[in-house]
C-alpha atoms as a PDB file:
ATOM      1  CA  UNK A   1      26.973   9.711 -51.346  1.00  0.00           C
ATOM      2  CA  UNK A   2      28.720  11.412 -48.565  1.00  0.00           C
ATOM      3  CA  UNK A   3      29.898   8.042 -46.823  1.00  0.00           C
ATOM      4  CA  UNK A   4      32.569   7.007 -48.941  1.00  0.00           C
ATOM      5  CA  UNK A   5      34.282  10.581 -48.626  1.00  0.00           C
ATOM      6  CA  UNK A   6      33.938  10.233 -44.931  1.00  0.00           C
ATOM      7  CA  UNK A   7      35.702   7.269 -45.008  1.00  0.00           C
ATOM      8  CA  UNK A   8      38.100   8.184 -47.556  1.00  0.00           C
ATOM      9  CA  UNK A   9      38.993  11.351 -45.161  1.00  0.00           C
ATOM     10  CA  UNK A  10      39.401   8.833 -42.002  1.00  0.00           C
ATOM     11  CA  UNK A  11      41.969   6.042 -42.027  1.00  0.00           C
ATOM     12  CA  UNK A  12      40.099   2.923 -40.477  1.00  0.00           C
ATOM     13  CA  UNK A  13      42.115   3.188 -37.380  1.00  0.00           C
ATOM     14  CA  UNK A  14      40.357   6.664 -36.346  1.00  0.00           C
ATOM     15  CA  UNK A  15      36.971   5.247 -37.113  1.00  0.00           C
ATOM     16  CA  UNK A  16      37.410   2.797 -34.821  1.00  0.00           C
ATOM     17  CA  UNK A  17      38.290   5.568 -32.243  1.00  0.00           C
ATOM     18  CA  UNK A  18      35.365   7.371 -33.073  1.00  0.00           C
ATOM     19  CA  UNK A  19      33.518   4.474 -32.688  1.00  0.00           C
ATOM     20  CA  UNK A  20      34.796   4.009 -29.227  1.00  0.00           C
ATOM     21  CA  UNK A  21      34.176   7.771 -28.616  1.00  0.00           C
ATOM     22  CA  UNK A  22      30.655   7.922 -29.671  1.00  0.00           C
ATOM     23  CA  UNK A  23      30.057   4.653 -27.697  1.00  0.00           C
ATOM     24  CA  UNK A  24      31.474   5.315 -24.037  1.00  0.00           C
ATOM     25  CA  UNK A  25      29.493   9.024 -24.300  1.00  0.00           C
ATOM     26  CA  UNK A  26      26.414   7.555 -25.468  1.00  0.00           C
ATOM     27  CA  UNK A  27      26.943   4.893 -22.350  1.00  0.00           C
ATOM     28  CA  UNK A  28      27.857   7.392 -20.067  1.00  0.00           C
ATOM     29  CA  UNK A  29      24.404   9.369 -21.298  1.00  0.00           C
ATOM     30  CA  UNK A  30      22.116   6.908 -20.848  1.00  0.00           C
ATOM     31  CA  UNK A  31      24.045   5.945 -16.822  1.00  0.00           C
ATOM     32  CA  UNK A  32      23.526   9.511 -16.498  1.00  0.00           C
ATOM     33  CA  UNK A  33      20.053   9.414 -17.397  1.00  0.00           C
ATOM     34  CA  UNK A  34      18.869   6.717 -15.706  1.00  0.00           C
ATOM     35  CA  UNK A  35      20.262   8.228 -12.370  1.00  0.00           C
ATOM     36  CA  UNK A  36      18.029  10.987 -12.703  1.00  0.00           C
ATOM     37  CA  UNK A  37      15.201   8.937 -13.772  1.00  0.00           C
ATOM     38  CA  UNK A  38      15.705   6.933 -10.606  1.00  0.00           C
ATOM     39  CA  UNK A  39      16.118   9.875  -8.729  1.00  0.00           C
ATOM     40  CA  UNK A  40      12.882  11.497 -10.002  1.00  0.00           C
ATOM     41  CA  UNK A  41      11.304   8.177  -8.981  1.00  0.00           C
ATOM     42  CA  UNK A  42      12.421   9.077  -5.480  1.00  0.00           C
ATOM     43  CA  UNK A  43      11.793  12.438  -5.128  1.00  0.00           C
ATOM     44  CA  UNK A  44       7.629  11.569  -6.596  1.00  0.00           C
ATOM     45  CA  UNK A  45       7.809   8.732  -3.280  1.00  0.00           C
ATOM     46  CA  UNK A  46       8.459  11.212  -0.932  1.00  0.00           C
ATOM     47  CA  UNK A  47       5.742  13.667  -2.536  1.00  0.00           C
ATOM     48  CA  UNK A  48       3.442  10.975  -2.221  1.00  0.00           C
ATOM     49  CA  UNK A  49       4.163  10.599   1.674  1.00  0.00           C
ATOM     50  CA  UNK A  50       4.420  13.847   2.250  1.00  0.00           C
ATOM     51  CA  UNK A  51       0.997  14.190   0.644  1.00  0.00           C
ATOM     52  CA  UNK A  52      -0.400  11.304   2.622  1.00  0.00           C
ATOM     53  CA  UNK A  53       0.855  12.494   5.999  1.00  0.00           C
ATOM     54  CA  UNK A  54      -0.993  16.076   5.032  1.00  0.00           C
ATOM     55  CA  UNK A  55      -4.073  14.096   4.328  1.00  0.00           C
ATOM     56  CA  UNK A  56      -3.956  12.103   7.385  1.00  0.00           C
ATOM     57  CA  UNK A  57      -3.402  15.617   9.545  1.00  0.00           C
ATOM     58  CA  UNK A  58      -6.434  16.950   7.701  1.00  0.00           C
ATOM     59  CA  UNK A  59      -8.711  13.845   8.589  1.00  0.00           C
ATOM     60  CA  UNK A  60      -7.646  14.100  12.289  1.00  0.00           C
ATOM     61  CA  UNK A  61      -8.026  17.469  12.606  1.00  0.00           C
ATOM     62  CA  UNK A  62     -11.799  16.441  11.076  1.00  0.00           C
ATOM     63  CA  UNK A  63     -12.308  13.906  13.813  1.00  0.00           C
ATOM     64  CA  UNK A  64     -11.293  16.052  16.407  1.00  0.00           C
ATOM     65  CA  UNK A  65     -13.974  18.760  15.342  1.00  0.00           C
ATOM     66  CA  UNK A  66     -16.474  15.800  15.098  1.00  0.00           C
ATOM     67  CA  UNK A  67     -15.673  14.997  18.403  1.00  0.00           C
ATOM     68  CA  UNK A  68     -15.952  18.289  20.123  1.00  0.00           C
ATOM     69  CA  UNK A  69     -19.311  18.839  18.007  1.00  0.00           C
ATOM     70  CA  UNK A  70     -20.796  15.349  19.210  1.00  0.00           C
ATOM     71  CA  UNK A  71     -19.641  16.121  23.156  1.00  0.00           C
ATOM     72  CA  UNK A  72     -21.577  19.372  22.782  1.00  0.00           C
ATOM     73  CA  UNK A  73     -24.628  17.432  21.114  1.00  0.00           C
ATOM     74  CA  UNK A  74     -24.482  14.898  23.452  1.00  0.00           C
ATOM     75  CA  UNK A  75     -24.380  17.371  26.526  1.00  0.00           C
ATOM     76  CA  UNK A  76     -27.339  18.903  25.380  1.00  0.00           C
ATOM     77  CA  UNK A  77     -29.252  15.616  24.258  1.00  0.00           C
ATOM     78  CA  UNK A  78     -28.494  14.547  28.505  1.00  0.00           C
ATOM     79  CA  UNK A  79     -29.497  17.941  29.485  1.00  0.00           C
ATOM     80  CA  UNK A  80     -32.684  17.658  27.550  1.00  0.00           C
ATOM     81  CA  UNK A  81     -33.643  14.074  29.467  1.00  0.00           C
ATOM     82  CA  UNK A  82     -32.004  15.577  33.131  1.00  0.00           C
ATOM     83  CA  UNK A  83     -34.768  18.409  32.545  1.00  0.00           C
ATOM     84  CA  UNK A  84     -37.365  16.079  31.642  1.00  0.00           C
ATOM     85  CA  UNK A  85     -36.628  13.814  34.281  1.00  0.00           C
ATOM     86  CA  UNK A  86     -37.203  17.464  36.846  1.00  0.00           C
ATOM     87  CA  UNK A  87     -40.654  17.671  35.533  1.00  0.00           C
ATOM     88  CA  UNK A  88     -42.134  14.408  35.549  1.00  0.00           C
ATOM     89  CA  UNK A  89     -43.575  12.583  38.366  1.00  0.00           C
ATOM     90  CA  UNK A  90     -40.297  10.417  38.413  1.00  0.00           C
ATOM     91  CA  UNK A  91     -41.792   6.922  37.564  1.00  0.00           C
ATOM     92  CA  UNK A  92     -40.640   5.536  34.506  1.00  0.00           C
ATOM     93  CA  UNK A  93     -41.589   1.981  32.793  1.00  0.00           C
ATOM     94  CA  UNK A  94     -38.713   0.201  33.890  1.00  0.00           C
ATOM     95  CA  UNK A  95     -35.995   1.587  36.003  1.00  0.00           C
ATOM     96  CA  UNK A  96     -35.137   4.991  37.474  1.00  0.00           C
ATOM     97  CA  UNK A  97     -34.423   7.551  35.897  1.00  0.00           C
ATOM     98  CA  UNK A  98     -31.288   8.181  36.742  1.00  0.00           C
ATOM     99  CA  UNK A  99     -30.193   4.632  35.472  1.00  0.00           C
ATOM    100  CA  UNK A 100     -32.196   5.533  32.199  1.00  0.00           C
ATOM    101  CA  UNK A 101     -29.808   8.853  31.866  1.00  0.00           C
ATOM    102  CA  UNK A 102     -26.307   6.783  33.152  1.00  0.00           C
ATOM    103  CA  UNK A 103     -27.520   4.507  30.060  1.00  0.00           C
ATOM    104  CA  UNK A 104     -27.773   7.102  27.669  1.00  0.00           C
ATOM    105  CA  UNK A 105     -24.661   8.958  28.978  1.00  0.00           C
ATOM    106  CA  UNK A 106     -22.982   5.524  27.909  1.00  0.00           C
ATOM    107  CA  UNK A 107     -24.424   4.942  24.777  1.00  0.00           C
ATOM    108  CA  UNK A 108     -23.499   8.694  23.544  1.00  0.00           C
ATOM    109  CA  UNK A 109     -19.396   8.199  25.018  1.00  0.00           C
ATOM    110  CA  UNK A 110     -19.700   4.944  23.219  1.00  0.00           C
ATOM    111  CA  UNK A 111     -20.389   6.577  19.892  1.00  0.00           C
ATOM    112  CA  UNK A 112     -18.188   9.172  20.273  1.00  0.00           C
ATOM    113  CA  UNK A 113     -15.616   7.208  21.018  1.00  0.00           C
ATOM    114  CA  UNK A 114     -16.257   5.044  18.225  1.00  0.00           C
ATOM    115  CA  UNK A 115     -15.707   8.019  15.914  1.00  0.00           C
ATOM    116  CA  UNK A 116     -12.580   9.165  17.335  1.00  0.00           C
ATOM    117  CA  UNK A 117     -11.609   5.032  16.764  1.00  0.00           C
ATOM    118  CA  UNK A 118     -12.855   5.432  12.952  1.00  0.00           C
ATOM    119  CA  UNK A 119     -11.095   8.670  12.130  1.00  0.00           C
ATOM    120  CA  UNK A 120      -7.543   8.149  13.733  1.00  0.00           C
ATOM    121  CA  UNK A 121      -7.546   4.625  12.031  1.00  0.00           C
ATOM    122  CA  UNK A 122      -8.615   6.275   8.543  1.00  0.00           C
ATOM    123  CA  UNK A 123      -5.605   8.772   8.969  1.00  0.00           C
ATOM    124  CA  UNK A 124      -3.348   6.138  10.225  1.00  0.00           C
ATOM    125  CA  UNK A 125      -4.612   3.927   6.982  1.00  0.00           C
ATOM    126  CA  UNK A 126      -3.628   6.885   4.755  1.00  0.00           C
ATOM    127  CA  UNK A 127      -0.062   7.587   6.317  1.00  0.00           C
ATOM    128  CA  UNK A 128       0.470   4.105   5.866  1.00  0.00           C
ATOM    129  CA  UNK A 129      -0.188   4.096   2.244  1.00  0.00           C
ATOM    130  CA  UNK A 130       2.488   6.948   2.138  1.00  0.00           C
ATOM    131  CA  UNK A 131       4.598   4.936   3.700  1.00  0.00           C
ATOM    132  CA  UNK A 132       3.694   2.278   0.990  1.00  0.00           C
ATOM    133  CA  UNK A 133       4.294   4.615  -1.686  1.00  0.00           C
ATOM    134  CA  UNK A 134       7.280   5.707  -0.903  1.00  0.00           C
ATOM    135  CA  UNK A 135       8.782   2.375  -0.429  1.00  0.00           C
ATOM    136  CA  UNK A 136       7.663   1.614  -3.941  1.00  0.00           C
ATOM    137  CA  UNK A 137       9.334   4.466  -5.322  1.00  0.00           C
ATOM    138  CA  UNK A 138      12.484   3.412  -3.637  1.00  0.00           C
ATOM    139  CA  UNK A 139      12.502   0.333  -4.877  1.00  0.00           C
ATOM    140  CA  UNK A 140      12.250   1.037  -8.633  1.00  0.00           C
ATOM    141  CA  UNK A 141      14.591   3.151  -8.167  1.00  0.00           C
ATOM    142  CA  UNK A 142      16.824   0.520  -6.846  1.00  0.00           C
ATOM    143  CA  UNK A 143      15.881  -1.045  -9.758  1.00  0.00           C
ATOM    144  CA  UNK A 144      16.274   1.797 -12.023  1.00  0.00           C
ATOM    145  CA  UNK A 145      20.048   2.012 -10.918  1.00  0.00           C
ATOM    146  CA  UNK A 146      20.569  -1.672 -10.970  1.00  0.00           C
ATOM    147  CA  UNK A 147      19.508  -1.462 -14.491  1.00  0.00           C
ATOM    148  CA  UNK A 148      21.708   1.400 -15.280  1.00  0.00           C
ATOM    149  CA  UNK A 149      24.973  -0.309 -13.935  1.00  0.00           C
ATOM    150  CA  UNK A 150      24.040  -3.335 -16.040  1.00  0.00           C
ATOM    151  CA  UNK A 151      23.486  -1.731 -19.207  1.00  0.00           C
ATOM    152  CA  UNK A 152      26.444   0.415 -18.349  1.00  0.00           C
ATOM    153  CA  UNK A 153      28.549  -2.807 -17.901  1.00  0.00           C
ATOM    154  CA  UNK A 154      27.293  -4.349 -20.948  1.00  0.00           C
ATOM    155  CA  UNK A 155      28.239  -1.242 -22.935  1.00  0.00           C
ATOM    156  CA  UNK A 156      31.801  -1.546 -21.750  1.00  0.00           C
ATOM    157  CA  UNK A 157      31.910  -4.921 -22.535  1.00  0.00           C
ATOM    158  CA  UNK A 158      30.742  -4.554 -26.157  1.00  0.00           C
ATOM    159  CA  UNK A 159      33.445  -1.920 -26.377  1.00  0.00           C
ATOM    160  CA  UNK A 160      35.796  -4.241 -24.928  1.00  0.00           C
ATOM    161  CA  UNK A 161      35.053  -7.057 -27.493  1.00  0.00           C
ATOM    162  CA  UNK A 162      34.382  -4.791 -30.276  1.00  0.00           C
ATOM    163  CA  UNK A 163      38.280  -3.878 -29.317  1.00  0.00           C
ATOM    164  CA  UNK A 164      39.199  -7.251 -29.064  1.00  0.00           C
ATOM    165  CA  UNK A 165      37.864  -8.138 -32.775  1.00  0.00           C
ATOM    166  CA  UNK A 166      39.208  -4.976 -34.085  1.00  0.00           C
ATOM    167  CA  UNK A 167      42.943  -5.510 -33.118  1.00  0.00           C
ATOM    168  CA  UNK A 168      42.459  -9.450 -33.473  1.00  0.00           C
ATOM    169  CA  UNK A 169      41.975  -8.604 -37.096  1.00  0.00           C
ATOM    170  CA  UNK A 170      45.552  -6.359 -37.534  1.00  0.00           C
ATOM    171  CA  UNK A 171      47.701  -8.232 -39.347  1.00  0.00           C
ATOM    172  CA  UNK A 172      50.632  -9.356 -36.595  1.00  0.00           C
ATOM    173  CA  UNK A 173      53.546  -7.242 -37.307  1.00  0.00           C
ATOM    174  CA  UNK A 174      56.765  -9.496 -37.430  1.00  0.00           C
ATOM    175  CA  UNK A 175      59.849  -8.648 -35.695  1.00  0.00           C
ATOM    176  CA  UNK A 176      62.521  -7.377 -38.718  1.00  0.00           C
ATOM    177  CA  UNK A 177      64.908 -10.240 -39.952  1.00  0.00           C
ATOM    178  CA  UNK A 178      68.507  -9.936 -40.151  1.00  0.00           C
ATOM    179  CA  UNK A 179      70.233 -10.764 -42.943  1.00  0.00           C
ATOM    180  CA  UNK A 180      71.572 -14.198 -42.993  1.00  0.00           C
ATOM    181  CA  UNK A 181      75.318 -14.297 -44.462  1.00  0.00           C
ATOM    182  CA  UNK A 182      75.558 -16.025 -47.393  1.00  0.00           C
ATOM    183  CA  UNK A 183      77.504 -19.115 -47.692  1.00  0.00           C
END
């Protein structure tokens, strides 16, 4: 057994600074650690927003084009019923035709418009769930380093009271005694 000769080669005082060694490193490790865990938490929150806010630029640069593809559609969809309207005899079951074409003009801005609506909500949906990310992140890692100063706290205590015990136990050294004269 190698123990015994460990111990035989240490007096019981330097063990106990060892022991004091070996725990304020391994405390100061797993601080250290735990600051770059909540760190990394951080830095993954602000990938996830920055992720979102590329997404959302992407789905409003998609709305736009379905926009500008459903004015052009819609342009030639009125042209089509303005030309018709040329070559008929200009009756029509119920109205004019021009009200019949103001209609239709209305019901295609309508639609468009509710597209536009759809897609800058969607985008504004997915930056805030960036947003929501990110705030998550930052909180566990509030959490992370609350954690970290209580375990680091705890392990200084323990040290403390392991300290305590340890030179609680020394036997009290007492104070020499003079000689009393003898009578």
């Amino acid at each position: 057994m190698l123990l015994p000769h460990i111990l035989a080669f240490f007096l019981v005082d330097d063990l106990f600074y060892v022991y004091l060694a070996v725990a304020a490193a391994s405390a100061a490790y797993s601080y250290n650690q735990s600051q770059k865990s909540a760190d990394a938490q951080e830095e993954a929150g602000l990938m996830q927003k920055k992720t979102a806010d590329q997404n959302a630029m992407m789905q409003e640069q998609q709305t736009a084009e379905t926009v500008r593809r459903e004015r052009v559609n819609s342009k030639r969809r009125l042209a089509r019923i303005r030309t018709g309207s040329n070559a008929g005899s200009g009756l029509v079951n119920e109205g004019s035709i021009e009200d019949a074409f103001i209609e239709t003009a209305g019901r295609e801005e309508l639609r468009i418009q509710d597209a536009a609506r759809a897609g800058a909500m969607d985008a504004q949906g997915t930056r805030q769930q960036g947003e929501m990310s990110l705030w998550e992140a930052r909180t566990q890692a509030v959490g992370t380093r609350v954690a970290a100063n209580g375990t680091l706290l705890s392990n200084l205590g323990s040290m403390a009271s392991g300290g305590v015990s340890y030179y609680g136990r020394q036997p009290k050294q007492q104070p020499p005694q003079s000689p009393q004269p003898v009578a």
